[in-house]
Protein backbone atom coordinates (compact mmCIF):
# COMPACT_ATOMS: atom_id res chain seq x y z
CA UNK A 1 103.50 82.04 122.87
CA UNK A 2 100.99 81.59 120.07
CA UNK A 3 98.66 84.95 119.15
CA UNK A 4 95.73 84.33 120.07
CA UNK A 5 92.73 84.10 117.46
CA UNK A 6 90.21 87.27 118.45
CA UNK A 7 86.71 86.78 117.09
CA UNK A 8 87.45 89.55 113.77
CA UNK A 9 90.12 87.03 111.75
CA UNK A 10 92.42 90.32 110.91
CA UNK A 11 91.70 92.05 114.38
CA UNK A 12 95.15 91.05 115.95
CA UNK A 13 95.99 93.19 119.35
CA UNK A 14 99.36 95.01 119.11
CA UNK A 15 99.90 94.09 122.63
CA UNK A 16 100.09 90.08 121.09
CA UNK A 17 103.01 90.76 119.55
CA UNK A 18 105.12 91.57 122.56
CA UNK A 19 104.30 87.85 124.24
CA UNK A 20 105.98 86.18 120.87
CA UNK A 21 106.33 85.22 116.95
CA UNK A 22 103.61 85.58 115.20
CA UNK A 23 103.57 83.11 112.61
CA UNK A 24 103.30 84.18 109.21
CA UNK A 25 102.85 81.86 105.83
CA UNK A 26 103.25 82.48 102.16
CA UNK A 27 101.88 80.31 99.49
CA UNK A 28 104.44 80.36 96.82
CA UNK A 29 108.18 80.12 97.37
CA UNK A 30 109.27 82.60 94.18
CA UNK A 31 111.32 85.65 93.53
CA UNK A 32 108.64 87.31 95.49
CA UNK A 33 108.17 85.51 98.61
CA UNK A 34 112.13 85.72 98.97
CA UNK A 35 112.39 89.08 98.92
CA UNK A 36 109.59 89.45 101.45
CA UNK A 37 111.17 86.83 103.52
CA UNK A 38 114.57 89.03 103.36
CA UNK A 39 112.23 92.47 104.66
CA UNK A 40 111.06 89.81 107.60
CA UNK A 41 113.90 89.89 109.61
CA UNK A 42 113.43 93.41 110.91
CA UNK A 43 110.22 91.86 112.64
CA UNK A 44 109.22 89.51 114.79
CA UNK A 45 107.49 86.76 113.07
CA UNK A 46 107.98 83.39 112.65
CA UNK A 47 108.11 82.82 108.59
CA UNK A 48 106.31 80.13 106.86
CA UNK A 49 106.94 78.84 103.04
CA UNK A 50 104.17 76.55 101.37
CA UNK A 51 105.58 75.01 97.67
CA UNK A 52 106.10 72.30 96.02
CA UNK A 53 110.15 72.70 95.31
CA UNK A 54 112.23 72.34 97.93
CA UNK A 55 115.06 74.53 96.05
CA UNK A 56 112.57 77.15 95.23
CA UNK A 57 114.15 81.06 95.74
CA UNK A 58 112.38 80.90 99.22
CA UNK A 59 112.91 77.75 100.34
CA UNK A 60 116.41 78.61 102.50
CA UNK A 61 115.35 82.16 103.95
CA UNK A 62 111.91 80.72 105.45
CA UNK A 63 112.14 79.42 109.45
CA UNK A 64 109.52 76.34 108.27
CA UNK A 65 109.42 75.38 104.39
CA UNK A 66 106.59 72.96 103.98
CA UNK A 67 106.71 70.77 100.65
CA UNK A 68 103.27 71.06 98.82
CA UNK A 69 100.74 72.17 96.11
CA UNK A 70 99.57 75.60 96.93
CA UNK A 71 96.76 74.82 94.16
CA UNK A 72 95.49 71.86 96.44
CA UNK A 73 93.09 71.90 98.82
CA UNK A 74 94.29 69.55 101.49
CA UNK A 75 97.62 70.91 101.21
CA UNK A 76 96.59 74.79 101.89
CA UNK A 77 93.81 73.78 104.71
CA UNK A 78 96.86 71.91 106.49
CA UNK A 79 99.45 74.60 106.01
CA UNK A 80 97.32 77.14 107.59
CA UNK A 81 95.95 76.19 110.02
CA UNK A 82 98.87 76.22 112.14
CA UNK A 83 99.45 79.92 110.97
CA UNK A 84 98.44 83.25 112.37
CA UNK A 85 98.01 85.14 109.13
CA UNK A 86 98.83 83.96 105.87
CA UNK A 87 99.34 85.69 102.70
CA UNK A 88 100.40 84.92 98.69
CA UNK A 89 103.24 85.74 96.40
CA UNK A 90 101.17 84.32 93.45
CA UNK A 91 97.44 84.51 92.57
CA UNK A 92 97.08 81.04 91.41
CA UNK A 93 96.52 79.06 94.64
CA UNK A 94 93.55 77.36 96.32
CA UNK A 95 90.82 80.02 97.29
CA UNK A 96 88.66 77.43 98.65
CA UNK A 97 90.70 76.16 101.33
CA UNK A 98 91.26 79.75 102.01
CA UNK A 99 87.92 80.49 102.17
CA UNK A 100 88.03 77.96 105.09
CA UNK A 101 90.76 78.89 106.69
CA UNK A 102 89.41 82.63 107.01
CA UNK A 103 86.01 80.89 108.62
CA UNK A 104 88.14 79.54 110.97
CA UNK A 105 89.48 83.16 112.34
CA UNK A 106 92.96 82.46 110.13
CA UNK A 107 93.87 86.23 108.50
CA UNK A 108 94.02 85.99 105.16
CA UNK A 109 95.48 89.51 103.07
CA UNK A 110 94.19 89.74 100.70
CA UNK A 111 90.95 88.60 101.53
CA UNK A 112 89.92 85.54 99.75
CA UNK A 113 86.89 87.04 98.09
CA UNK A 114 88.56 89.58 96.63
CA UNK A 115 91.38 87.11 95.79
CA UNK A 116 88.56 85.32 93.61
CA UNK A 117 87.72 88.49 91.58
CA UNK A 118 91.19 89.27 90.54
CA UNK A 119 92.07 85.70 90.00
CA UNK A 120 90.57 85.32 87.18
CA UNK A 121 90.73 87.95 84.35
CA UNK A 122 86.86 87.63 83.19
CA UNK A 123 85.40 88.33 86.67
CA UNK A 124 88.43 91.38 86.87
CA UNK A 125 87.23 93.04 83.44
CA UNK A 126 83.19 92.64 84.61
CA UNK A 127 84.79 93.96 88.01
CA UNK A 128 86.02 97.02 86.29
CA UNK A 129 82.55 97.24 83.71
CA UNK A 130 80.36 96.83 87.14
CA UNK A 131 82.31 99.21 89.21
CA UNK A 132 82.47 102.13 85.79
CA UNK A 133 86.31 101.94 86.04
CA UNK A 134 87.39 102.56 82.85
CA UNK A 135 89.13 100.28 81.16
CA UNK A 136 89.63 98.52 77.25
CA UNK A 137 86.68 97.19 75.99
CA UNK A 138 86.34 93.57 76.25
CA UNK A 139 84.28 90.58 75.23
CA UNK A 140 83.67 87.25 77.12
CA UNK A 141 85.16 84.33 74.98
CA UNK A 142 83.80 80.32 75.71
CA UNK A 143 85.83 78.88 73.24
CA UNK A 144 88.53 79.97 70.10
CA UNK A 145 85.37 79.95 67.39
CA UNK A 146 83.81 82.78 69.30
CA UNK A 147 86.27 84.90 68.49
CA UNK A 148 84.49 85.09 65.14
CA UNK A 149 81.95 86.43 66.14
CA UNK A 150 83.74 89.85 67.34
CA UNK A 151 85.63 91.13 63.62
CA UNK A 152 85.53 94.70 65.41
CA UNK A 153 87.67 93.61 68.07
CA UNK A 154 90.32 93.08 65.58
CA UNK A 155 93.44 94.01 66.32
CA UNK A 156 92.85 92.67 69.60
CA UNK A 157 94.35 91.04 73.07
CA UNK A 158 93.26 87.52 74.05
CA UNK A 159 93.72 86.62 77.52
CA UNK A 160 92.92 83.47 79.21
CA UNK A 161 91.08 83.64 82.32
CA UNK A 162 93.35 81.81 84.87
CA UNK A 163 96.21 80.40 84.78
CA UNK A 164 98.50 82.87 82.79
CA UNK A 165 101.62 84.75 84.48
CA UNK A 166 104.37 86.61 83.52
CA UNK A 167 103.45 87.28 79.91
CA UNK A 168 101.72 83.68 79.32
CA UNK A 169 98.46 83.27 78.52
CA UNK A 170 98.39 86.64 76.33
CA UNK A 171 97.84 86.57 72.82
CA UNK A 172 97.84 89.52 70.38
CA UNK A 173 95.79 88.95 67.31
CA UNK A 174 96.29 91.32 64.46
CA UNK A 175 93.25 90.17 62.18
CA UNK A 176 91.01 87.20 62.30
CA UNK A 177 93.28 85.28 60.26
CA UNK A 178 95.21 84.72 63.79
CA UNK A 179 91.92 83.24 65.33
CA UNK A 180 93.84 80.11 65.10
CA UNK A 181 96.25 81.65 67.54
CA UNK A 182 93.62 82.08 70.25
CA UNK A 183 92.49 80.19 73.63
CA UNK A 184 89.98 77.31 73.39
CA UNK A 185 89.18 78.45 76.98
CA UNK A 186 87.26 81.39 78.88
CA UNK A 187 89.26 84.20 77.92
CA UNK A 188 88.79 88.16 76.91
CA UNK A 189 89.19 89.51 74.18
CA UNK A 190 90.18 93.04 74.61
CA UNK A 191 90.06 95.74 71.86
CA UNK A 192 93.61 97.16 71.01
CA UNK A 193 94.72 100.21 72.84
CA UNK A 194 96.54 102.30 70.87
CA UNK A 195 99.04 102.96 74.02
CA UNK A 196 101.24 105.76 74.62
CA UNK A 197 102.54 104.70 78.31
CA UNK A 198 102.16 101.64 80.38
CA UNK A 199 102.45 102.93 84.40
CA UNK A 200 101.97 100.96 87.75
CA UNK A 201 100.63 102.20 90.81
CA UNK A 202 101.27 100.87 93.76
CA UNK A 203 98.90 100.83 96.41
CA UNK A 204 99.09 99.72 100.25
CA UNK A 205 96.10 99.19 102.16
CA UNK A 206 95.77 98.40 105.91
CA UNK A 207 92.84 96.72 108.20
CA UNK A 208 91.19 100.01 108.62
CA UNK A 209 91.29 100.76 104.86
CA UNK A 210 93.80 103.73 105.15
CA UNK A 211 96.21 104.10 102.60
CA UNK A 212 99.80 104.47 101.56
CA UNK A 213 100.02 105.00 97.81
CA UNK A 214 103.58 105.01 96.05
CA UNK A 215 104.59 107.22 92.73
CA UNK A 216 103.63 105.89 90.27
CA UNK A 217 106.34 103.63 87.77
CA UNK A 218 106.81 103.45 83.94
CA UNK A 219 107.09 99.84 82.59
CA UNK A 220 108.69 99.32 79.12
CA UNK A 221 107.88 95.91 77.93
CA UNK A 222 109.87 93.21 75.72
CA UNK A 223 107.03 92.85 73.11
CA UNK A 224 108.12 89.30 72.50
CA UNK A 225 108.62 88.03 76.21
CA UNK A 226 105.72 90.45 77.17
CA UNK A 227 107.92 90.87 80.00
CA UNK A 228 108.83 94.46 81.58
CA UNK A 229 112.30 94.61 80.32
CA UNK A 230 113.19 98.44 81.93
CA UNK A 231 111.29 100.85 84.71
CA UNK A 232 111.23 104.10 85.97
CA UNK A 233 110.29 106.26 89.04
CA UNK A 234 108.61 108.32 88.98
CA UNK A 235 106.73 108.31 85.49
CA UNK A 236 106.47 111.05 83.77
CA UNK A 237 103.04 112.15 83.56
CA UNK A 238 101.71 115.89 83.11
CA UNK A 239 99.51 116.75 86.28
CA UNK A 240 96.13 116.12 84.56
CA UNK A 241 96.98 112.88 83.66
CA UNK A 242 98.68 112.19 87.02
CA UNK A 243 95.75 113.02 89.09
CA UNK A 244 93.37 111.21 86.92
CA UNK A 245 95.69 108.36 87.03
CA UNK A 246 96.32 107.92 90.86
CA UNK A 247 92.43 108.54 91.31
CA UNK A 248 91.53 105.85 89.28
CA UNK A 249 93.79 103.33 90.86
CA UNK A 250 92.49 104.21 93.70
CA UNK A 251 89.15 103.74 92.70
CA UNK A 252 89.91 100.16 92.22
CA UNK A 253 91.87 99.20 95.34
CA UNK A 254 88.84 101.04 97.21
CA UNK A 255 86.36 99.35 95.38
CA UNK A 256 87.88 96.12 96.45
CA UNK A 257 87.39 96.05 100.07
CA UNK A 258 90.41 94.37 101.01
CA UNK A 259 93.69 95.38 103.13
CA UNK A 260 96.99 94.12 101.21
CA UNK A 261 99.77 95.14 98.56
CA UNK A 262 98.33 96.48 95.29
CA UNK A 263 99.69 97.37 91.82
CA UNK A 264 97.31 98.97 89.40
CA UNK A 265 98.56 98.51 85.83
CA UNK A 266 97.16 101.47 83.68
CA UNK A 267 97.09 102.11 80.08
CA UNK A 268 97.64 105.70 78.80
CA UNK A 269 96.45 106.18 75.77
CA UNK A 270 97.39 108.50 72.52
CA UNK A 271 94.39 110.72 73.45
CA UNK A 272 95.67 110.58 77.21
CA UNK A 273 92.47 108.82 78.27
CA UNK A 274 93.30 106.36 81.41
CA UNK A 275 92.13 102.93 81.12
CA UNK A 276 92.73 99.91 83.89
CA UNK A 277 95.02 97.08 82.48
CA UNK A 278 94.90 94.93 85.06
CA UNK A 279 95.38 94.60 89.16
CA UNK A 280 97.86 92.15 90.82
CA UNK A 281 96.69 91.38 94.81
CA UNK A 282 100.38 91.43 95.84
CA UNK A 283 103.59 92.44 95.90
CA UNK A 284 104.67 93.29 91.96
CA UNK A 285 107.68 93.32 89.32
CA UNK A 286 106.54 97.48 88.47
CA UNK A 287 108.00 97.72 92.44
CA UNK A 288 110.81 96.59 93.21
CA UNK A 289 112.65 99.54 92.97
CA UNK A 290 111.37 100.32 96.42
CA UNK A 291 113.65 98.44 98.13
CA UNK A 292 116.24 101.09 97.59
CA UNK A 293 114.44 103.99 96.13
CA UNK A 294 111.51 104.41 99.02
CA UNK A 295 111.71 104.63 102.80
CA UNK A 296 109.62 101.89 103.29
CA UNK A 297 109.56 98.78 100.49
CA UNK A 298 106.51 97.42 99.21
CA UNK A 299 107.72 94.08 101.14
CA UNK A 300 108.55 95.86 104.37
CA UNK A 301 105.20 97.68 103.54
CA UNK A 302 103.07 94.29 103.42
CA UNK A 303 104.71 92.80 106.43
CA UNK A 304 103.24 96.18 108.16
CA UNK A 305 99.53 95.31 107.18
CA UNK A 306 99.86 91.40 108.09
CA UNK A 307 101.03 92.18 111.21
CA UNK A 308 98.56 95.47 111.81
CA UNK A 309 101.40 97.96 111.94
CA UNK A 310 101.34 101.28 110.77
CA UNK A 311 102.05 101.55 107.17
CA UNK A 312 105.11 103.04 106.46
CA UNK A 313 106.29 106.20 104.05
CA UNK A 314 106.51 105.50 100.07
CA UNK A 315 108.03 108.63 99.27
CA UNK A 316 110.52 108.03 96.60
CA UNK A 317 114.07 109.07 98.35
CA UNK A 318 115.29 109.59 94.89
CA UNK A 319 114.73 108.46 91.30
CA UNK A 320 115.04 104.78 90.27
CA UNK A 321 115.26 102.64 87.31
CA UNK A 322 115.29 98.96 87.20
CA UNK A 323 116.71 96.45 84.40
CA UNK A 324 115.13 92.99 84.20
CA UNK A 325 117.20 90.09 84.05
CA UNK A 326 115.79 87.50 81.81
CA UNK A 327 117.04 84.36 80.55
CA UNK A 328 119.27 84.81 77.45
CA UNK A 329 117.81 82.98 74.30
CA UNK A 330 119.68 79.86 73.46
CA UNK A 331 120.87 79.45 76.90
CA UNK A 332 119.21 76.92 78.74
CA UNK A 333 121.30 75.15 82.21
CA UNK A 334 123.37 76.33 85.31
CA UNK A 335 123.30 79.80 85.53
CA UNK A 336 125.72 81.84 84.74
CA UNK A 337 125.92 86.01 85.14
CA UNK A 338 128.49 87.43 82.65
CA UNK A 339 129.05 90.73 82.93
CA UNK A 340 128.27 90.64 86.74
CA UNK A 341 131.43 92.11 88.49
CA UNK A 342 131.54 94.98 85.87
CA UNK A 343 127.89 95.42 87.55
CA UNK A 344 128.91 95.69 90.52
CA UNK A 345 132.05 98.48 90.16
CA UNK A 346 129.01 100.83 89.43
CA UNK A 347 128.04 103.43 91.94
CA UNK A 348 124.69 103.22 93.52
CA UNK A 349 123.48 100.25 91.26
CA UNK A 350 121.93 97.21 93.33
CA UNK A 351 122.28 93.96 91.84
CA UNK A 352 119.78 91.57 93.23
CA UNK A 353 119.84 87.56 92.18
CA UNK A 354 116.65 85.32 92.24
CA UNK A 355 118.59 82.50 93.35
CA UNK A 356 117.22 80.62 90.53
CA UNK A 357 119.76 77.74 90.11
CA UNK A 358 118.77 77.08 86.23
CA UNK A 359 117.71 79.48 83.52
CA UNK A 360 115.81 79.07 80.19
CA UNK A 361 115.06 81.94 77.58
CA UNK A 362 113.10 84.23 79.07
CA UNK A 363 113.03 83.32 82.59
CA UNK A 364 113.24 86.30 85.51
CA UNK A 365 116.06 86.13 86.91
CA UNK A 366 117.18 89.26 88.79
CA UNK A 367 116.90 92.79 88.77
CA UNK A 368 119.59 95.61 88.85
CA UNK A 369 118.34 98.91 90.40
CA UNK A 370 119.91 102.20 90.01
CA UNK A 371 119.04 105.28 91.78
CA UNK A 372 120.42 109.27 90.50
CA UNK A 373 119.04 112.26 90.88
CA UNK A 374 119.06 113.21 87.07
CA UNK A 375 116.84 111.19 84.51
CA UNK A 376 119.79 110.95 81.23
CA UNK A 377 121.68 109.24 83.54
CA UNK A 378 119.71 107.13 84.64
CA UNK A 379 118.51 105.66 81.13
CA UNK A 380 121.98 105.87 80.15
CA UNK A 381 123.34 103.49 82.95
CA UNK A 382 120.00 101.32 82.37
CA UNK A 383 120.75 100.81 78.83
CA UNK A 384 124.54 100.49 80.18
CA UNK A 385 123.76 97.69 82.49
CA UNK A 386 121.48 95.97 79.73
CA UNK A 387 124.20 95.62 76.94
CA UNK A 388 126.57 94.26 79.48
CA UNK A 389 125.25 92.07 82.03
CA UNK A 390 123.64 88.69 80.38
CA UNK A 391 121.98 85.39 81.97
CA UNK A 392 123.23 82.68 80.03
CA UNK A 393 124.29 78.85 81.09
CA UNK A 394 127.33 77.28 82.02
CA UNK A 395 126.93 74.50 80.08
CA UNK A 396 126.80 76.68 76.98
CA UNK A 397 130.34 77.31 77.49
């Protein structure tokens, strides 16, 4: 039996649930969306893919995969209106149609408007001016000659508005002899933190606005891929600096007005000021350590606010690191894991596989998570797993 659509879009009775599935889509068929789709079974919903590859990582774990553009219109109006409640692994899909969709009394988490802000990195910096969450300071680029007109900003971050992910779109710029480098689009240009840390907080929020907020998560990144290559949990903060930290991020997610999954990315700096990065409106990379390290994962933890569950515990049960799997350089094909089954001899170290059939330098992959109670070890078995476990292609061979 269908749920029935209550005049509040995301004001779902509990008692709905007992009569049957509630049907549940995902725009984007990723990495993401298949590990959410694996925390589904434990509840009863009926699980909904919108992409446009049919041999995307989510395509075989989904009970409906529907072949389309999540950036289109049409094809995100028609996808959801057959849904319940419908949510995103990705940021870049079509707000408008979702827009609609919510008019019609379809849930959307996060909420469309808020989707909007965060969408686009200019309206998420003037978000975080407007709202006096600190953060780097910026200017508003039209074009790649403007960037002339900012020499102070130099050494500085360009970043186009939409349309970057996973390290794309970024672009460091040293002096303004690397204007050249630049986007010819609206981007920011963010002053150069001099950065001592890079932490994530995660951040669960439900209809009613209460919260569930996980420790927060070092990220070491590959400078070159701009990819996090290694995390830990919890970070190591002093108390000042972890209090400021976790009340700024929550600051933010507040300040947003939305239930959903949030990850606050925060700069600390040499000076141990706290400055806003950036926010992702979703499940993230900084936690997927959660799926072994906390009692409840951040993708069991979203499928408790799009169904109106209670949220669930993020207590860390113990400490976690996490190795990135990434493309090898030069390898480009068939995928092919060696070092895998000497992974896999290794005491509580969880290998997890994208089910990405081809790689290409760079491209996430998988994840290996290990969990100990004592922090050399763990950067010793992280460093372990990282000079012997490689992506590379069979056809290389």
């Amino acid at each position: 039996m269908p749920v029935a659509k209550l005049g509040n879009p995301c004001l779902l009775r509990m008692g709905v649930y007992l009569c049957g599935m509630i049907k549940a889509g995902i725009l984007g068929g990723g990495q993401l969306g298949r590990m959410l789709l694996q925390a589904a079974a434990n509840y009863p919903i009926e699980t909904h893919v919108l992409e446009s590859d049919p041999d995307c990582p989510a395509a075989h774990l989904c009970h409906h995969f529907t072949a389309g553009n999540i950036r289109d219109f049409n094809d995100v109006l028609a996808f959801g209106r057959k849904l319940d409640v419908v949510t995103i692994e990705i940021e870049s899909v079509n707000i408008d149609a979702l827009e609609q969709l919510e008019s019609e009394g379809i849930c959307i988490i996060p909420k469309p408007s808020t989707l909007r802000l965060i969408a686009d990195k200019v309206t998420q910096k003037i978000f975080y001016r407007d709202n006096q969450i600190p953060t780097s300071e910026f200017e508003i680029t039209e074009s790649r000659d403007a960037l002339q007109q900012f020499p102070d900003f130099f050494p500085g971050v360009h970043k186009v508005g939409t349309g970057g992910y996973d390290g794309k779109g970024v672009q460091l710029l040293e002096t303004m002899a690397d204007v050249a480098l630049g986007f010819n689009e609206r981007s920011v240009l963010e002053k150069k933190v001099n950065i001592k840390k890079e932490i994530s907080i995660l951040i669960a929020v439900d209809r009613n606005m209460r919260m569930a907020i996980y420790p927060p998560v070092d990220m070491v990144f590959d400078p070159t891929l701009n990819l996090i290559s290694y995390q830990f949990c919890p970070a190591k903060l002093s108390e000042k600096v972890f209090q400021k930290s976790e009340a700024i991020a929550i600051k933010v997610v507040k300040d947003l007005k939305s239930p959903g999954f949030f990850a606050v990315e925060l700069f600390i700096d040499a000076d141990d000021r706290v400055l806003v990065n950036e926010t992702a409106p979703r499940v993230h990379n900084s936690g997927h350590h959660t799926i072994e390290a906390c009692y409840s994962s951040q993708f069991d933890m979203l499928w408790r606010i799009l169904l109106g569950y209670p949220l669930g515990n993020p207590k860390l049960i113990m400490q976690a690191a996490i190795v990135n799997l990434v493309g090898e350089s030069g390898f480009s094909g068939v995928a092919y894991y060696e070092g895998l089954e000497k992974i896999l001899e290794m005491d509580n170290v969880f290998v997890h596989i994208y089910g990405k059939a081809a790689t290409r330098p760079g491209r996430k992959m998988g994840h290996v998570t290990i969990l100990d109670t004592n922090d050399s070890a763990l950067l010793h078995r992280a460093n372990q797993i990282r000079n012997t476990l490689y992506v590379k292609s069979a056809s290389n061979f």
